[in-house]
Structure formats: C-alpha cells, structure tokens
Protein backbone atom coordinates (compact mmCIF):
# COMPACT_ATOMS: atom_id res chain seq x y z
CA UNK A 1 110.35 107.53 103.62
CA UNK A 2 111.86 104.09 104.04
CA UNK A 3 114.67 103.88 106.95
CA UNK A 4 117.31 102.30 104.59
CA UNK A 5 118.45 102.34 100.76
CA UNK A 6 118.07 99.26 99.02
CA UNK A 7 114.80 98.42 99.29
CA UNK A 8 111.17 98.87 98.47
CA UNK A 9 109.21 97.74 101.06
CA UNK A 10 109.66 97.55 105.04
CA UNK A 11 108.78 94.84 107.38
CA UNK A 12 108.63 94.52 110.98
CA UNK A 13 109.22 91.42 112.39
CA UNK A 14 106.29 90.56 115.17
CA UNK A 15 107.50 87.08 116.14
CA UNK A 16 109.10 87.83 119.68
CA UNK A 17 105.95 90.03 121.07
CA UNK A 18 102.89 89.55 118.94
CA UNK A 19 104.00 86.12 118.18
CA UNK A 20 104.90 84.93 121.97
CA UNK A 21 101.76 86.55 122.93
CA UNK A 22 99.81 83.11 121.78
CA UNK A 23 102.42 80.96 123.54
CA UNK A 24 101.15 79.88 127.17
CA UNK A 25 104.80 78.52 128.26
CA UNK A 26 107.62 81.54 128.85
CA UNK A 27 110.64 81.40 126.82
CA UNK A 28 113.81 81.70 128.23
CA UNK A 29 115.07 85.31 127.79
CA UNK A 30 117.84 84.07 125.96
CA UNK A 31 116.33 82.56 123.25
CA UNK A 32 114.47 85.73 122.86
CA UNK A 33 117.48 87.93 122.46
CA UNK A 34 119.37 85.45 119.60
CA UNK A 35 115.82 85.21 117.63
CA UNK A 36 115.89 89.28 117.94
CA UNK A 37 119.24 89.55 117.49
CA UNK A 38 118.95 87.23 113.95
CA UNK A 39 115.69 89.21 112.93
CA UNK A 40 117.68 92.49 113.03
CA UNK A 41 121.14 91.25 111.24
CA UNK A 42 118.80 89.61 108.61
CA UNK A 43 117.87 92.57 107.35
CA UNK A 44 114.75 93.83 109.53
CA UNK A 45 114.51 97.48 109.58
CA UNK A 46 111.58 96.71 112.25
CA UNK A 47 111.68 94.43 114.83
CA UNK A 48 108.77 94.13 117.47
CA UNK A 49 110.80 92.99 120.49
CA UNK A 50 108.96 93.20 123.24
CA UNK A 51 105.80 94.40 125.82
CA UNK A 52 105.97 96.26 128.75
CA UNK A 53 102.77 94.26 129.78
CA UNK A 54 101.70 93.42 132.94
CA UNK A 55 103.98 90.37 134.17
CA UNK A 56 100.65 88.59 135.71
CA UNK A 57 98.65 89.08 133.12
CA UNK A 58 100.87 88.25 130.38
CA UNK A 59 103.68 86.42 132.06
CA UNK A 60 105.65 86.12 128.43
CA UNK A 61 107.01 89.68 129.03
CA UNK A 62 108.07 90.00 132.71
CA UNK A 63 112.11 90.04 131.17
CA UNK A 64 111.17 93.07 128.35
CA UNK A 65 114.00 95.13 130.44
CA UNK A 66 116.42 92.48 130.66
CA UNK A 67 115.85 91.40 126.91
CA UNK A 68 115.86 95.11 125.81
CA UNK A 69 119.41 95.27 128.24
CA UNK A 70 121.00 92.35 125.96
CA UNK A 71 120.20 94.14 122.47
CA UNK A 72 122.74 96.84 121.56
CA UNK A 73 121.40 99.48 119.28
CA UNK A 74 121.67 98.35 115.68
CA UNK A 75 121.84 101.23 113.19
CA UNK A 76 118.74 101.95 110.92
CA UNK A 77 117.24 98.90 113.00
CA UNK A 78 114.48 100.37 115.18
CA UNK A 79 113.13 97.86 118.50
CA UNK A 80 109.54 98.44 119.12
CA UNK A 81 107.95 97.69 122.17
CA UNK A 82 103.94 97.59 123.10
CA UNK A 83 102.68 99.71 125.61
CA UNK A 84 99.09 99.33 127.09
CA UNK A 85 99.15 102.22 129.37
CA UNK A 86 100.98 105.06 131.13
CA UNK A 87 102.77 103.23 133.67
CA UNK A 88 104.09 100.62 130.67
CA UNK A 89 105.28 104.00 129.18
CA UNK A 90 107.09 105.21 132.28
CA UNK A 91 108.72 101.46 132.32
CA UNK A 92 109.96 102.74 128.68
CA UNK A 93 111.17 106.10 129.69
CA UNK A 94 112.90 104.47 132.72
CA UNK A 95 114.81 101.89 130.23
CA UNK A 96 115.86 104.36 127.58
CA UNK A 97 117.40 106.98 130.27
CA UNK A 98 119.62 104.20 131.86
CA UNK A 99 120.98 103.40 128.01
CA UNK A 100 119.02 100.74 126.81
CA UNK A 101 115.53 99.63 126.09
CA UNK A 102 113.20 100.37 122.65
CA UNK A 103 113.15 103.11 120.56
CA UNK A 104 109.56 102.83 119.33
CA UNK A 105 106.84 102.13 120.86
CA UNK A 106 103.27 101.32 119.86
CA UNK A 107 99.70 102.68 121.09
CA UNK A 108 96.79 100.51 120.79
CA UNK A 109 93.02 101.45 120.34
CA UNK A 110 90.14 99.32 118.63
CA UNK A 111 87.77 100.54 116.54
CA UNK A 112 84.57 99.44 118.29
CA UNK A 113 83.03 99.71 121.22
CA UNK A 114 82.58 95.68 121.90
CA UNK A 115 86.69 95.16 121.19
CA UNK A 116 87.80 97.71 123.49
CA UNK A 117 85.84 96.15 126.19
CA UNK A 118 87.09 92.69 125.32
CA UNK A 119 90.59 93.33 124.31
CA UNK A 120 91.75 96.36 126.59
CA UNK A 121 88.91 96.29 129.56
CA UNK A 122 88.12 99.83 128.81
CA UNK A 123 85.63 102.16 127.03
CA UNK A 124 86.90 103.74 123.57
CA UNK A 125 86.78 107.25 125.26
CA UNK A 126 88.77 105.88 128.23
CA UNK A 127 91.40 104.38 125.95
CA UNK A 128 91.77 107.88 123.59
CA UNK A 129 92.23 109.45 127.28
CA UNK A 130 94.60 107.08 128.32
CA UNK A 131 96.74 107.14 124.18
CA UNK A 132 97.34 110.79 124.47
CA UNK A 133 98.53 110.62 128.35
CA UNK A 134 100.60 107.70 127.09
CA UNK A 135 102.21 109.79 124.02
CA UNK A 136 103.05 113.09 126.54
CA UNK A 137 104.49 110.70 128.89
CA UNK A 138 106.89 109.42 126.16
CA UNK A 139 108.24 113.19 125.78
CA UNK A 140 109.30 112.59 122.27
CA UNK A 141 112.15 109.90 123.08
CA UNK A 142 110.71 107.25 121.10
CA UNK A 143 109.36 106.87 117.23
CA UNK A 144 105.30 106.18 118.05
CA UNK A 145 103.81 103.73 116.49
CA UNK A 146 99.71 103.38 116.77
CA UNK A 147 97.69 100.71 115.76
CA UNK A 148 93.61 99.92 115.23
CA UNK A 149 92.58 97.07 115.93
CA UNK A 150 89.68 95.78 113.89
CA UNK A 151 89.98 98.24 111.61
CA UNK A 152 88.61 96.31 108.50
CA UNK A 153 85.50 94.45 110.79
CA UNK A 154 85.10 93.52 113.84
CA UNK A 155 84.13 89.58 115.91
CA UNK A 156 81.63 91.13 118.05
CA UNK A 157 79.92 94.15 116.14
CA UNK A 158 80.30 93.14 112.17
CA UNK A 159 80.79 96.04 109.47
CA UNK A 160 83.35 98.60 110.59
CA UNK A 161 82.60 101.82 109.43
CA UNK A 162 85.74 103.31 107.32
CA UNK A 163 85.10 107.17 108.65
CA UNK A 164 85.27 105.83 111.94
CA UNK A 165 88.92 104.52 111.36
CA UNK A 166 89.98 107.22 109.57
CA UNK A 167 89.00 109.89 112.25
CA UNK A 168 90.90 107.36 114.48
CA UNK A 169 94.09 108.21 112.03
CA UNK A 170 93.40 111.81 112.74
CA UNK A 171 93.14 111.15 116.93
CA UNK A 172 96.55 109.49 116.14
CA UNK A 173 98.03 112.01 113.89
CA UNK A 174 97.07 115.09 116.50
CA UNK A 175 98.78 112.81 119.50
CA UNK A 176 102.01 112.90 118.00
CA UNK A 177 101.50 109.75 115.89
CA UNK A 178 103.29 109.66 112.79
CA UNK A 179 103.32 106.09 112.13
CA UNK A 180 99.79 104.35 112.08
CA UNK A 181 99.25 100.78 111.68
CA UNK A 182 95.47 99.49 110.38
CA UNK A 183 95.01 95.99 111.54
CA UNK A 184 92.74 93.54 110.50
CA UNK A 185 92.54 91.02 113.70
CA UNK A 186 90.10 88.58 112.55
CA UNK A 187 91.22 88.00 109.22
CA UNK A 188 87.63 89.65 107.43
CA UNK A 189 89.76 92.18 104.96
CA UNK A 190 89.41 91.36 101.43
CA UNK A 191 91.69 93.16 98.58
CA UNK A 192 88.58 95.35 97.46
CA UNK A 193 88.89 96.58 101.12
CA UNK A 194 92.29 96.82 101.59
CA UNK A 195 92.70 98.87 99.13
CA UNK A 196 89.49 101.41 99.64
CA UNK A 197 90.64 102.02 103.07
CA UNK A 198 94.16 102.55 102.33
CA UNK A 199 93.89 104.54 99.78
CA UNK A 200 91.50 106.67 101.88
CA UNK A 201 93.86 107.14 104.68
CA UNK A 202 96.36 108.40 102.42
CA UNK A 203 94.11 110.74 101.10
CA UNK A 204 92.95 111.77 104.04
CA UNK A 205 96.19 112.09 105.67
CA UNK A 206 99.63 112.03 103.54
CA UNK A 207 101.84 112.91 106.05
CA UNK A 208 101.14 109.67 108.22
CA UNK A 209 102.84 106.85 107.30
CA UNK A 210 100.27 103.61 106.80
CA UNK A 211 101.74 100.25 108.15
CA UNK A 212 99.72 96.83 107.35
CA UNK A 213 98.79 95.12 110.02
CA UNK A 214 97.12 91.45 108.96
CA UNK A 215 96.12 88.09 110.60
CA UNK A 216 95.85 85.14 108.34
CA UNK A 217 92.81 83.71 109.80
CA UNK A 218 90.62 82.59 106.00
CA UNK A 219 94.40 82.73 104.22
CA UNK A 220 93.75 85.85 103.00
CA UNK A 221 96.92 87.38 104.32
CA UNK A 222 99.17 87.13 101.34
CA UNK A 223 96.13 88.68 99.03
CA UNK A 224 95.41 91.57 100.93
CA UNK A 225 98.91 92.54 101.64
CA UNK A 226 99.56 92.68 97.76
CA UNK A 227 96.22 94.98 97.30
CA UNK A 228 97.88 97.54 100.23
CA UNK A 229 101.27 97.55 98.01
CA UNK A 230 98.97 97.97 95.34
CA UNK A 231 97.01 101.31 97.28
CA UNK A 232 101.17 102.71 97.99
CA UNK A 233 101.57 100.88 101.57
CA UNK A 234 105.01 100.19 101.73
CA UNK A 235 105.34 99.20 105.74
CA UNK A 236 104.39 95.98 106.71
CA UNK A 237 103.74 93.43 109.91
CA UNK A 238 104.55 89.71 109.56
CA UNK A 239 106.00 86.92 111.36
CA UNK A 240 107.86 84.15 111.23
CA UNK A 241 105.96 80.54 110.92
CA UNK A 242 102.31 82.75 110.93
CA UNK A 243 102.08 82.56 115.01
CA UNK A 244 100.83 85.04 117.05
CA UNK A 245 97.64 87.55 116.58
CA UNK A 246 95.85 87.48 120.51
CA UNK A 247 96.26 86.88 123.92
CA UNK A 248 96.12 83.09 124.36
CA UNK A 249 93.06 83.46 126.60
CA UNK A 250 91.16 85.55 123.89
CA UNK A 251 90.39 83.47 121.41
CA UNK A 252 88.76 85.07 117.99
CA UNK A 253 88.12 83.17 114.71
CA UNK A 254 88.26 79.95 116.28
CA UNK A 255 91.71 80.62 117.77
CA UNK A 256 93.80 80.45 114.58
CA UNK A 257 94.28 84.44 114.07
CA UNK A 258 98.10 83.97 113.70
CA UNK A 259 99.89 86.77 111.57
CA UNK A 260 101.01 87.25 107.80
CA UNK A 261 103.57 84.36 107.77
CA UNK A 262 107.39 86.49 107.21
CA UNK A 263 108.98 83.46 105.24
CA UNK A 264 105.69 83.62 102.31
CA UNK A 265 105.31 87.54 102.30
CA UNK A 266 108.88 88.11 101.55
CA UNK A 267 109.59 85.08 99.07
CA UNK A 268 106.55 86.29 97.46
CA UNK A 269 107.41 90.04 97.59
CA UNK A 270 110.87 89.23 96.09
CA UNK A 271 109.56 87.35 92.96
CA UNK A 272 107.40 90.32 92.63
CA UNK A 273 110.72 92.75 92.13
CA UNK A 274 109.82 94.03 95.59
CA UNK A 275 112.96 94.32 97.47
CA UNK A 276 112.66 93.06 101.20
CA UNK A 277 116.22 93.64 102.15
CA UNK A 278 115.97 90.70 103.98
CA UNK A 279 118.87 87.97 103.76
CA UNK A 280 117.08 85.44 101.45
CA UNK A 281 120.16 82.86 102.74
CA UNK A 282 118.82 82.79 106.00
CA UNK A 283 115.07 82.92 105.49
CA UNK A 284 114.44 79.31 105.97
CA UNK A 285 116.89 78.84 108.73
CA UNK A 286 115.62 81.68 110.79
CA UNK A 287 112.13 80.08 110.46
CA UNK A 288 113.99 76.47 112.03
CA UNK A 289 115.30 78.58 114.61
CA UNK A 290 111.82 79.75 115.67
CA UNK A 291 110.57 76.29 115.08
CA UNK A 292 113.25 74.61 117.83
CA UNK A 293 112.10 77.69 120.24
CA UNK A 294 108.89 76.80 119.94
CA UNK A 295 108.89 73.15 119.64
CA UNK A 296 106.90 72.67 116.96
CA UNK A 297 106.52 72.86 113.01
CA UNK A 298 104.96 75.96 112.10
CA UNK A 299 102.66 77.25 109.36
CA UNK A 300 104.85 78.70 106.77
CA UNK A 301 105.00 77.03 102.79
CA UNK A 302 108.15 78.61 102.15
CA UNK A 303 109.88 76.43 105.23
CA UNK A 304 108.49 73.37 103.35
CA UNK A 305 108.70 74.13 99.81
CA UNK A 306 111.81 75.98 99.55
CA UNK A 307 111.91 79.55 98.02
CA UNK A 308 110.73 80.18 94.87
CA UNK A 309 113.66 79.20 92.08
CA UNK A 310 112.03 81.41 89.06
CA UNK A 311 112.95 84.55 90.80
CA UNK A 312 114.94 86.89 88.50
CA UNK A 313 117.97 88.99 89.45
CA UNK A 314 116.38 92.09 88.11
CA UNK A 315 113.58 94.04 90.08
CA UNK A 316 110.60 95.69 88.48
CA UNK A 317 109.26 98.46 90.48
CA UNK A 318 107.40 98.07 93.05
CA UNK A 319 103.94 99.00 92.18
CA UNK A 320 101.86 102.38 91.61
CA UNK A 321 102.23 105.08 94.21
C-alpha cells in the first residue's frame, strides 16, 4: 500500500545520508535541513535524512539529532534514519521520546560472508544477532526498514545465490521487518535479474513490501529499475545528482557506485504514465540546490537536458502487478 493517493510509485530520497556518506568534507547542518526540508515539500513520501553513525567514524552524521530537532513532522512524509547497531537504536529511541527525531529506521545486513566483514566489521551470524537486538530495542516506535546489501552479486565473492537472499527476507520478515529493501551495491544487476529475484520475493513473501535499492555503477540503474516496476516493485531509492552508494574510504567498482540519479528516474517514470508525485517544477532546481551544497556539477542528464517535453497529460497505468 502506497502512503499517499495520487501516485503510482514511491521514492525515497537518499541524498542527505546515503548521498553525504561519499562526501569527505561535513556539511553544515543547515544546509542539510533546507535540502530535507525541499525533498519532503517536493513531494517525497520517503526521505532518508540521516545516520545515527558513529561521529568518528563517519564524521558526516555527528548533528543527526540536531538535524532531526529542525524537521517538524510532515504528514504522510516518513524521515528514515540508518542504524548500524543497538546503541545507534537507543540514540533513536532517545530522540523520538523527547518529540523529535525519525520515524523509520533501517537495518542493514549483506548477503555474503566477504561484505559483512568489509562493510560492517562483523560475521553474518554476528550481524543477524545484532538486527534482531536492534529491532526489540526499537519497541515498535518506528516503521523498520531492512536492507541487503549485495543482494544481486557481490565485489569480493561473485554470484550471489537468490535462496540465500530470500531466506534473508524471511530473517527480516520474522524480526518485525515489514519493509525490505534488495540492493544491488556494485552495480552487477541486469533486468533479467531484477526481475527473477523480485518476482521471487514476492512470491515467497507477499506481505513484505520490496523497495529497490540500486547503484549506477555500468549505467544500468535506469534499466533495472524499469524491470522491478515491471516484476510489481513500486518503492524505490534514488538520489539527487547520482552521489552517494559507500563510505568514502570503501571504495567498490572503482569508486563510482553513486545511486539511481532522482532527477532521470522520475522524468523517466513520468513519461512512462508512472506518477512520482514529485513537483516536476522544482526537479531541476532542487538538483542546483544540491549542486551549490556540494560544490560541484553532478551526474544527472535531466539537470542538463531539461525534462522530457513529449510527456502527455494523461497516465497509462503503471505496469503489470
């Protein structure tokens, strides 16, 4: 079920967490809060605002509560914020009983071995250990969002095998997770993929909600996320300008991992007949606003080309179920 009328599709904007992640110089909490702030009265249902990360290990996030302080509670806009353990949880709690602070939150496991190690400095046992003490310490307070990484193949181990992520969408589903997000981090999905592994998680389990979760490392991003509408995904991850997709010091693909650009995916989604929601007006100026934060031109088309002028008033459905 989609959390407002009006539109086909839903997208979560990653720019201000998965996004800043890649950025090795802090932005000023400020600018933060007016990019989030335009994200959500754009038309995001989604919004990926922050991490309760470790401040010395990923300095970008040492203001999450003071950010999460300056956003008031937008209705049908949900905040999510990444949490890598149980004290990043408790940080979570603590901001949303004084009033303020995220109202989803996302959980984090890879699907191999080699990943886990890399990405999270922990086993795959120790890290389903440590999601389901994360998801009793949230007490039901928040929506939970989890996500598996790797999930289509994998930098350090090659061919992922599908069972394995879908009996990861169980170990989500009997933690409380309702919302599960299958990412491919290096960019190796192809539509044949996409859809096979969708459309086995659905079978598999209806009642959990797939999200898309793409890097557009071989420019495959666009493809693949048409092949998941195509398999009856309907939630999406993007962000503005394609940055983001890894810690700055882990560096996979060559370093250009950076997400499904927001500015393409939606002009592209809207010329389908795929309603966005999402303030077309303001598309190309949010993506200059995000290009004066970060100082640089980023990767979108859209930016440079301009939106699409064929699109049609009328919208044909959005695809098969």
């Amino acid at each position: 079920m989609l959390e407002q009328d009006g539109r086909d599709v839903v997208l979560c904007e990653c720019f201000a967490r998965d996004g800043l992640q890649h950025e090795p110089a802090f932005l000023p909490t400020a600018t933060k809060v007016a990019l989030v702030r335009q994200f959500a009265e754009m038309g995001f249902a989604r919004v990926e605002a922050t991490s309760y990360s470790n401040p010395k290990v990923v300095p970008q996030f040492s203001d999450a509560t003071e950010l999460l302080r300056a956003l008031p509670r937008r209705p049908g806009v949900f905040y999510k914020a990444t949490c890598a353990n149980v004290r990043a949880v408790e940080r979570a709690v603590a901001d949303a009983q004084a009033g303020i602070g995220a109202n989803e939150i996302s959980l984090l496991v890879s699907a191999t071995e080699s990943h886990s190690m890399k990405n999270l400095a922990r086993s795959r046992a120790d890290q389903w250990a440590n999601i389901r003490q994360m998801a009793m310490a949230a007490g039901g307070r928040f929506r939970l969002i989890g996500t598996i990484s790797m999930a289509f193949g994998c930098s350090f181990e090659g061919h992922v095998d599908a069972q394995t992520v879908i009996e990861d969408v169980g170990r989500m589903r009997d933690a409380g997770v309702r919302h599960v997000a299958l990412g491919d981090t290096t960019g190796t999905a192809t539509p044949v993929t996409t859809r096979a592994l969708f459309r086995l998680m659905m079978a598999e389990y209806p009642d959990v909600v797939p999200i898309a979760h793409f890097h557009d490392t071989r420019g495959t991003g666009l493809a693949n996320y048409v092949a998941a509408l195509e398999a009856g995904v309907r939630h999406f991850d993007c962000a503005f300008g394609g940055v983001g997709g890894h810690p700055a010091k882990v560096r996979y693909g060559g370093g250009h991992t950076g997400n499904v650009c927001t500015e393409d995916l939606v002009d592209l989604f809207e010329n389908m007949g795929v309603r966005t929601g999402i303030d077309l007006d303001r598309l190309v100026s949010t993506v200059e606003a995000c290009e004066q934060a970060l100082g640089r031109t980023l990767q979108g088309r859209v930016a440079r080309s301009g939106l699409n002028p064929l699109r049609t008033a009328a919208h044909a459905p959005a695809g098969p179920a």
